[in-house]
PDB file of N, CA and C in Angstrom:
ATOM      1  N   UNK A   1     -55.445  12.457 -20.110  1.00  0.00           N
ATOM      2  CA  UNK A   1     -54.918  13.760 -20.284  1.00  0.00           C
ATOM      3  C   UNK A   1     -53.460  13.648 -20.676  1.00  0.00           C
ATOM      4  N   UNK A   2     -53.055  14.682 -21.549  1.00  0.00           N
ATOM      5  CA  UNK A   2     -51.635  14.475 -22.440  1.00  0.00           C
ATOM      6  C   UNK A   2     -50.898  15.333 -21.342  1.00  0.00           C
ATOM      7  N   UNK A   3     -49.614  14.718 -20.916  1.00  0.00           N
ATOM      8  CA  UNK A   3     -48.894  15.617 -19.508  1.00  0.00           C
ATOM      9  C   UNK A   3     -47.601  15.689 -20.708  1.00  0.00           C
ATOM     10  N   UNK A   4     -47.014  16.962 -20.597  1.00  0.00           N
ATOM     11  CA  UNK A   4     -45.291  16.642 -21.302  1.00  0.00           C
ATOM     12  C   UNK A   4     -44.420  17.211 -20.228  1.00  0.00           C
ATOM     13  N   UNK A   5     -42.769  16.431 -20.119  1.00  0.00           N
ATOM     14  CA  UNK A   5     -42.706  17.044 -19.381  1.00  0.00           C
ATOM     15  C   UNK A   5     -41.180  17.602 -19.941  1.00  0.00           C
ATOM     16  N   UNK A   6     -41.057  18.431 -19.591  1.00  0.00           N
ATOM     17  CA  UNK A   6     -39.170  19.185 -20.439  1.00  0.00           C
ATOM     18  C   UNK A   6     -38.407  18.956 -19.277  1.00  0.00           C
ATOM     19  N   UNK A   7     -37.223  18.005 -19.155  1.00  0.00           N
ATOM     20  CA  UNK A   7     -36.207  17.836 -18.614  1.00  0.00           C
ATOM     21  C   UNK A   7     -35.205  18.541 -18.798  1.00  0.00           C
ATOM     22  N   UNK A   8     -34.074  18.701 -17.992  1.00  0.00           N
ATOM     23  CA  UNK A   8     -33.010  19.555 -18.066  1.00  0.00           C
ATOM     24  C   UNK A   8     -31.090  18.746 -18.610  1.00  0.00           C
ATOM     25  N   UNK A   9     -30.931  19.029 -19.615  1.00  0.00           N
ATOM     26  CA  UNK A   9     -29.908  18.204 -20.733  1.00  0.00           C
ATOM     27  C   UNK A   9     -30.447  17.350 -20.967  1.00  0.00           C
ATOM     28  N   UNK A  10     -31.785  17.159 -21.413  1.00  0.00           N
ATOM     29  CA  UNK A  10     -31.933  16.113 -21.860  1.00  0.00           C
ATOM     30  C   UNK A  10     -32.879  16.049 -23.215  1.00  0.00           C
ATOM     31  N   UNK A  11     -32.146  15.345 -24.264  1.00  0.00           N
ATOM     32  CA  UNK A  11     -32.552  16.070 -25.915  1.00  0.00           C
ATOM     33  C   UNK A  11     -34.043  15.826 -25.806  1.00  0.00           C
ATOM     34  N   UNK A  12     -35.144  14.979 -25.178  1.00  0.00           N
ATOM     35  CA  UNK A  12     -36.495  14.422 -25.635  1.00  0.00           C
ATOM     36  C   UNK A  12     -37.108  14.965 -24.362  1.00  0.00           C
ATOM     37  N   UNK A  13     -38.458  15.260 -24.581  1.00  0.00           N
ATOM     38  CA  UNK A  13     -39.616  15.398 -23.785  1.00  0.00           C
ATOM     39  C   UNK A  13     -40.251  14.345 -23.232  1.00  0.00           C
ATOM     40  N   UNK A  14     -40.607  14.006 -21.874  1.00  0.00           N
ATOM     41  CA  UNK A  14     -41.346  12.535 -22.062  1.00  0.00           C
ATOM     42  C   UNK A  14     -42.732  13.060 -21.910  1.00  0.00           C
ATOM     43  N   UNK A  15     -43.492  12.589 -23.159  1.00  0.00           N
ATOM     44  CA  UNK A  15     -44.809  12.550 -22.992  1.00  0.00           C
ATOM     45  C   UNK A  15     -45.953  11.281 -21.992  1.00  0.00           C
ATOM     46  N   UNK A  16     -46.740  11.414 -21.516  1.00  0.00           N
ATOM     47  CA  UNK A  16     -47.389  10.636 -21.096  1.00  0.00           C
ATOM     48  C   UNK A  16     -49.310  10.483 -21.195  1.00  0.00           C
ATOM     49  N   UNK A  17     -49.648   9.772 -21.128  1.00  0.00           N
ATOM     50  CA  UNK A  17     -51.182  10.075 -21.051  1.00  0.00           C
ATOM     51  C   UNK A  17     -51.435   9.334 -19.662  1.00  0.00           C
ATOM     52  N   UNK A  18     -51.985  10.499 -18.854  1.00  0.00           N
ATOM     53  CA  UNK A  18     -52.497  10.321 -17.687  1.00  0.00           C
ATOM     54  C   UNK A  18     -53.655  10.464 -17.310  1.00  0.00           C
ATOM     55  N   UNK A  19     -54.294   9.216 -16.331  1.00  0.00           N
ATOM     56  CA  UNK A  19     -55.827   9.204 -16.018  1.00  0.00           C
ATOM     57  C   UNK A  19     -56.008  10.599 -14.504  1.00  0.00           C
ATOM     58  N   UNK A  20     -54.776  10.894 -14.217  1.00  0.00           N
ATOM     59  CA  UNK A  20     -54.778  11.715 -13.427  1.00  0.00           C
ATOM     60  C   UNK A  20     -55.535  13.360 -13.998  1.00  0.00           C
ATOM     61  N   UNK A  21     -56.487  13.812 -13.109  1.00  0.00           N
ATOM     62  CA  UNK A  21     -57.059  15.350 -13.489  1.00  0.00           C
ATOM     63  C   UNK A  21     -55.937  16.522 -13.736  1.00  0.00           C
ATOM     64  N   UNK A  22     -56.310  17.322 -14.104  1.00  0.00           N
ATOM     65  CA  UNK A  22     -55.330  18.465 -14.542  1.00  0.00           C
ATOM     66  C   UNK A  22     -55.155  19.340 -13.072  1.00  0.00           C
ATOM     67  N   UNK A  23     -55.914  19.103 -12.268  1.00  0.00           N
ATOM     68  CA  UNK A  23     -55.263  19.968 -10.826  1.00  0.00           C
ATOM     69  C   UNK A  23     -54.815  18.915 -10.385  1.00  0.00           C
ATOM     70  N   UNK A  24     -54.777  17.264 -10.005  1.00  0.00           N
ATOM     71  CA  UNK A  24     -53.797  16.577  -9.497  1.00  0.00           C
ATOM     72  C   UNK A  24     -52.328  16.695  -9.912  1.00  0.00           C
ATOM     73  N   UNK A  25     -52.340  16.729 -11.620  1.00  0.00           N
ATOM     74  CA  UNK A  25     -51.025  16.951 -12.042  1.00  0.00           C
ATOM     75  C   UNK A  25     -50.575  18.319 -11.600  1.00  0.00           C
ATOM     76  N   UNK A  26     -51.253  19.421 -11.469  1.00  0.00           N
ATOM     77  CA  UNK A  26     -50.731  21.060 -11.286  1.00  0.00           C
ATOM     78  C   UNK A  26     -49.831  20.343  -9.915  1.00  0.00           C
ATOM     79  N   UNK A  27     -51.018  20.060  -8.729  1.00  0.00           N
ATOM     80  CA  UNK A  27     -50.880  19.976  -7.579  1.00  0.00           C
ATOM     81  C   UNK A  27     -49.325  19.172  -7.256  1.00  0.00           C
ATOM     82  N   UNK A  28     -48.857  17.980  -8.152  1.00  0.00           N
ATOM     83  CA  UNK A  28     -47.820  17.116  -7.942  1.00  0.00           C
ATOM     84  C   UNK A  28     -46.792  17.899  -8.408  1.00  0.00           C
ATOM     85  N   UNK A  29     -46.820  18.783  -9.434  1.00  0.00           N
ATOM     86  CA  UNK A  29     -45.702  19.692  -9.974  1.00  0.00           C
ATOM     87  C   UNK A  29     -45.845  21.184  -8.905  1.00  0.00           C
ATOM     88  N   UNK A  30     -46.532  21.410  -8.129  1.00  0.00           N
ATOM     89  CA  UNK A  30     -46.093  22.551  -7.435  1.00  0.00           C
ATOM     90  C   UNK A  30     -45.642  21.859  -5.628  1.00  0.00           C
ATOM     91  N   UNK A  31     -45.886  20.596  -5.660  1.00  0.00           N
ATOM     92  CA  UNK A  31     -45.075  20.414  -4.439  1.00  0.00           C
ATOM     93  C   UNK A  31     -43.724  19.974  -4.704  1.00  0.00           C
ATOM     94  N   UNK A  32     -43.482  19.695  -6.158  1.00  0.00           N
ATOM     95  CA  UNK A  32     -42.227  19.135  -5.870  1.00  0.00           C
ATOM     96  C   UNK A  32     -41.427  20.476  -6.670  1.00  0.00           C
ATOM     97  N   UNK A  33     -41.797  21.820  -6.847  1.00  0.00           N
ATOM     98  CA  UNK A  33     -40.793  22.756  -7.199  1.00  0.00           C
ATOM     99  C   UNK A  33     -41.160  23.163  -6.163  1.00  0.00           C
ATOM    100  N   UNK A  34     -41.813  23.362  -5.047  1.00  0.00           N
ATOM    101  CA  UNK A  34     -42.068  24.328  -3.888  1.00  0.00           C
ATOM    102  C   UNK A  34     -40.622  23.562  -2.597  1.00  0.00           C
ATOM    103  N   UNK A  35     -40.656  22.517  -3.018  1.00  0.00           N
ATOM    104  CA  UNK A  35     -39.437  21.314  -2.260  1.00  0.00           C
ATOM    105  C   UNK A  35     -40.402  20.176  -1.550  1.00  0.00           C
ATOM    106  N   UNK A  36     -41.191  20.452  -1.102  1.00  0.00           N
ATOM    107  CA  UNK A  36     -41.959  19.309   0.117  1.00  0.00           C
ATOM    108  C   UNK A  36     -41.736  17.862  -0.092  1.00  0.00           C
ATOM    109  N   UNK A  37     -41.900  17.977  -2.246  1.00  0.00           N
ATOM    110  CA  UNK A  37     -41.141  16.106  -2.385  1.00  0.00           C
ATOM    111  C   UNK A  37     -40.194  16.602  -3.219  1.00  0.00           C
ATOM    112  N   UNK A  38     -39.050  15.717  -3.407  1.00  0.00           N
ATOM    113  CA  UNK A  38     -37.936  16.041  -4.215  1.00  0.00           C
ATOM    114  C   UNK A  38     -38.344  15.362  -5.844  1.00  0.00           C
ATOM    115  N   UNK A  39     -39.230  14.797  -5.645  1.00  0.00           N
ATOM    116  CA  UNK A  39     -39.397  14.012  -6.588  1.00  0.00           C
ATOM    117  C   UNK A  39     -41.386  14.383  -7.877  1.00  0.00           C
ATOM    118  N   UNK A  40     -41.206  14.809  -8.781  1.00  0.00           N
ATOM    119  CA  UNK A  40     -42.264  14.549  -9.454  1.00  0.00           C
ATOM    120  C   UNK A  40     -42.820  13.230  -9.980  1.00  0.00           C
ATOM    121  N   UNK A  41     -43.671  12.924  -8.906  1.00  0.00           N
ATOM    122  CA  UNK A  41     -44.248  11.625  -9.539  1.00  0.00           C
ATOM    123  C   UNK A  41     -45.270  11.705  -9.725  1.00  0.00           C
ATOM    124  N   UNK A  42     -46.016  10.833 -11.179  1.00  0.00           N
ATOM    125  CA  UNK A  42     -46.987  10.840 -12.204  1.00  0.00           C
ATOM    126  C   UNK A  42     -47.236   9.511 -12.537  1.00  0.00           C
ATOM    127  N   UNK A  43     -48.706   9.403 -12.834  1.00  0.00           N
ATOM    128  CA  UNK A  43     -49.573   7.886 -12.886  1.00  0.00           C
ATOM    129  C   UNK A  43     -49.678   7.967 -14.266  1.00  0.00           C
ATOM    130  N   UNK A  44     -49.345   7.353 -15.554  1.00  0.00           N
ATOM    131  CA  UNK A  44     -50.136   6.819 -16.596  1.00  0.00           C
ATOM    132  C   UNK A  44     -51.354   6.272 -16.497  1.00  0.00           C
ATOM    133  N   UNK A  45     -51.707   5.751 -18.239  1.00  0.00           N
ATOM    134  CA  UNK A  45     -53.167   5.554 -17.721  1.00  0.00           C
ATOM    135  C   UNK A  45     -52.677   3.924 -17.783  1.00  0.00           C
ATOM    136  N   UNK A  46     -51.793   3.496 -17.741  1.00  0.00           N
ATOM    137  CA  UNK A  46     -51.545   2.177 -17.290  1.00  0.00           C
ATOM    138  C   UNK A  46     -51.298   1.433 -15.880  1.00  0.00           C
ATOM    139  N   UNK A  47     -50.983   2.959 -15.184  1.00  0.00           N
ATOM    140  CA  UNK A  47     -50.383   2.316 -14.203  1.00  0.00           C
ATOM    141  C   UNK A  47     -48.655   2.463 -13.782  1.00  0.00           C
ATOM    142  N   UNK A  48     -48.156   2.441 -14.959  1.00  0.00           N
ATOM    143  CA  UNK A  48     -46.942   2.907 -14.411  1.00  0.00           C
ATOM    144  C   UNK A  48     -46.664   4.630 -13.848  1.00  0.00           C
ATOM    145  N   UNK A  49     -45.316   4.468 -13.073  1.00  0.00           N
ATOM    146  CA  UNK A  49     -45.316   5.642 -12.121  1.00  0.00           C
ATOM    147  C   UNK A  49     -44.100   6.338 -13.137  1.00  0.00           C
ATOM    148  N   UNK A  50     -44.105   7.593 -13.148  1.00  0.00           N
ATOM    149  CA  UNK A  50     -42.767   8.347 -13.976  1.00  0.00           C
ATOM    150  C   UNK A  50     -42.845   8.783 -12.807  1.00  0.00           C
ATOM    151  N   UNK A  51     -41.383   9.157 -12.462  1.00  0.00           N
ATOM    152  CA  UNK A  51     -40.301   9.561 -11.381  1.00  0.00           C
ATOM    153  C   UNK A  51     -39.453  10.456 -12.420  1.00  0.00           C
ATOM    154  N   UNK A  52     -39.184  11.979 -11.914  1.00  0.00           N
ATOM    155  CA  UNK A  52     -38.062  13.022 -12.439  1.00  0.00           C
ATOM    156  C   UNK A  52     -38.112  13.618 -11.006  1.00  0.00           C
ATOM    157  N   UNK A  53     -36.886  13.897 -11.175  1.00  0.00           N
ATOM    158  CA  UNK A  53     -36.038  14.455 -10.061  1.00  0.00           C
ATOM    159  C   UNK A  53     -36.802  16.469 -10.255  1.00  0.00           C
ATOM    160  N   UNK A  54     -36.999  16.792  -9.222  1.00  0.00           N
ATOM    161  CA  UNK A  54     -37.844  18.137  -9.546  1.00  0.00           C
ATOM    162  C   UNK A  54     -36.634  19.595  -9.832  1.00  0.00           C
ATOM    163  N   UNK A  55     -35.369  18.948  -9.535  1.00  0.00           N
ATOM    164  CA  UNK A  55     -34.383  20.373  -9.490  1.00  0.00           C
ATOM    165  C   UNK A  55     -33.824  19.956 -10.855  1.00  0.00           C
ATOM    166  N   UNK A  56     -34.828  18.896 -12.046  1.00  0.00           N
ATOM    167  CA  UNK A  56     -34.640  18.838 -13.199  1.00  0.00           C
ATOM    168  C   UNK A  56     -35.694  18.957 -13.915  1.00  0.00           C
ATOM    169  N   UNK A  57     -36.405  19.437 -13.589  1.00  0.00           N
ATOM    170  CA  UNK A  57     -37.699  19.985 -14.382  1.00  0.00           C
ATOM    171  C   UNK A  57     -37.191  21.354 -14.850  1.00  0.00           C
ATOM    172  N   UNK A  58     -37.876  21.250 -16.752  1.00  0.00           N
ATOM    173  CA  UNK A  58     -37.320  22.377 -17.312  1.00  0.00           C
ATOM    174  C   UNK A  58     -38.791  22.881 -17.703  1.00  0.00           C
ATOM    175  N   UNK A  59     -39.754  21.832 -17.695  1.00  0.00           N
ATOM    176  CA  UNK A  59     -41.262  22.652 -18.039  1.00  0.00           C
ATOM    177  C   UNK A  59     -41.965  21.280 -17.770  1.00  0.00           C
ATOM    178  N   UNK A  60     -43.973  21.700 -17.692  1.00  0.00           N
ATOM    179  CA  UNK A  60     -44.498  20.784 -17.639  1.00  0.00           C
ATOM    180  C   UNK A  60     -45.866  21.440 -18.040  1.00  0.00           C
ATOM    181  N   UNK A  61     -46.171  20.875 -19.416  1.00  0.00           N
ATOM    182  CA  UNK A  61     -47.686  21.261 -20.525  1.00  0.00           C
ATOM    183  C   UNK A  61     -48.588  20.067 -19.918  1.00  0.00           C
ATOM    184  N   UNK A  62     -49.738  20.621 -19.687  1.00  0.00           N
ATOM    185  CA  UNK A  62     -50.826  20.124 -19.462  1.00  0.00           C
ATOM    186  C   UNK A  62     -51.297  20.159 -20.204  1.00  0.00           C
ATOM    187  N   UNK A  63     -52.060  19.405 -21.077  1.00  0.00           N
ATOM    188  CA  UNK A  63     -53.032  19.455 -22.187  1.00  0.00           C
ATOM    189  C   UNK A  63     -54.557  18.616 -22.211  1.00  0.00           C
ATOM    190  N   UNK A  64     -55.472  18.835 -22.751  1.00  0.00           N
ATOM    191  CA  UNK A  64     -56.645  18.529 -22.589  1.00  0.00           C
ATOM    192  C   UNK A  64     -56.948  16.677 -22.852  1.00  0.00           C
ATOM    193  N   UNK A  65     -58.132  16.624 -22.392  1.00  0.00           N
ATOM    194  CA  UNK A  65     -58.605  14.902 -22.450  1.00  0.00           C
ATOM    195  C   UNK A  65     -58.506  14.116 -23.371  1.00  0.00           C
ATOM    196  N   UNK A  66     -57.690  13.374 -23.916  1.00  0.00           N
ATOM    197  CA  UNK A  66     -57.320  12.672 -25.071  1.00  0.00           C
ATOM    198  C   UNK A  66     -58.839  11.898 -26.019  1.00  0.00           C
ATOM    199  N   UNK A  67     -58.751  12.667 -26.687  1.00  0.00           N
ATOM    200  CA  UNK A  67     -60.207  11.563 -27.641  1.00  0.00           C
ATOM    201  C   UNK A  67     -59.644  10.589 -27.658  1.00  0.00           C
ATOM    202  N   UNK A  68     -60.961   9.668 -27.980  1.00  0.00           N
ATOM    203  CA  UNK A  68     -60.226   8.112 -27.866  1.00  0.00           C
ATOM    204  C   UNK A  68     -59.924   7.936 -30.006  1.00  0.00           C
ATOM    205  N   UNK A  69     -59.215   7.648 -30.094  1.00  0.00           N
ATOM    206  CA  UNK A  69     -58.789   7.218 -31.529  1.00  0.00           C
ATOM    207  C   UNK A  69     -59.460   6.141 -31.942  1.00  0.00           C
ATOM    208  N   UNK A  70     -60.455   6.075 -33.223  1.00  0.00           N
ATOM    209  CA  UNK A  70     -61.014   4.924 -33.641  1.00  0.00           C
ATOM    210  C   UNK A  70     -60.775   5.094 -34.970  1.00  0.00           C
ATOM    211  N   UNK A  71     -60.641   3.498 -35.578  1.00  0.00           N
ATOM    212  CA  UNK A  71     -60.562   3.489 -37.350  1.00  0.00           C
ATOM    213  C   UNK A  71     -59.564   3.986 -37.710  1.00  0.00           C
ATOM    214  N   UNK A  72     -59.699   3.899 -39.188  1.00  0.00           N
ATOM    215  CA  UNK A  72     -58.560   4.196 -40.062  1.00  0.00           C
ATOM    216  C   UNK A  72     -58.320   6.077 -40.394  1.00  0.00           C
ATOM    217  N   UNK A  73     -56.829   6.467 -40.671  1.00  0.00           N
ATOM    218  CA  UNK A  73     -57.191   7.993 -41.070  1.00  0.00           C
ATOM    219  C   UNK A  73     -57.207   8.053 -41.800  1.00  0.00           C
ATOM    220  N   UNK A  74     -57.616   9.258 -42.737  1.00  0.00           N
ATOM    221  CA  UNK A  74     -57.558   9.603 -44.650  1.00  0.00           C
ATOM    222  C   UNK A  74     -56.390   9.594 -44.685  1.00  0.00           C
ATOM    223  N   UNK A  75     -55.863   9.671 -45.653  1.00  0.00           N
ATOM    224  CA  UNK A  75     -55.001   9.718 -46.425  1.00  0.00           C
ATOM    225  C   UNK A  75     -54.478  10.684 -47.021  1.00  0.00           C
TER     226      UNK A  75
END
């Protein structure tokens, strides 16, 4: 799943693709603007962890299940 997330002064979006469901991600972004963690943390589908500070979250798009990409594109 494609997560983006809008930081605050900061010119780029970080995109990620996460094996995490779309209510785990809701669920991790409403505890950490509600305060309970200070921190939004998020699983890639690798494995690494993204860490943003939550009183710097400027937005966060959820988007649907990534097709898997095969072959060449037209042209």
């Amino acid at each position: 799943m494609e997560v983006k997330i809008g930081v605050q002064n900061a010119p780029r979006e970080i995109v990620i693709e996460s094996s995490q469901t779309a209510e785990e991600v809701e669920n991790a972004v409403a505890k950490a603007l509600e305060g309970t963690s200070k921190l939004l943390s998020l699983t890639d589908e690798h494995g690494r962890r993204i860490l943003v500070p939550a009183d710097r979250l400027a937005y966060i798009e959820i988007g649907e299940q990534a097709a898997r990409k095969v072959g060449f594109g037209t042209i």
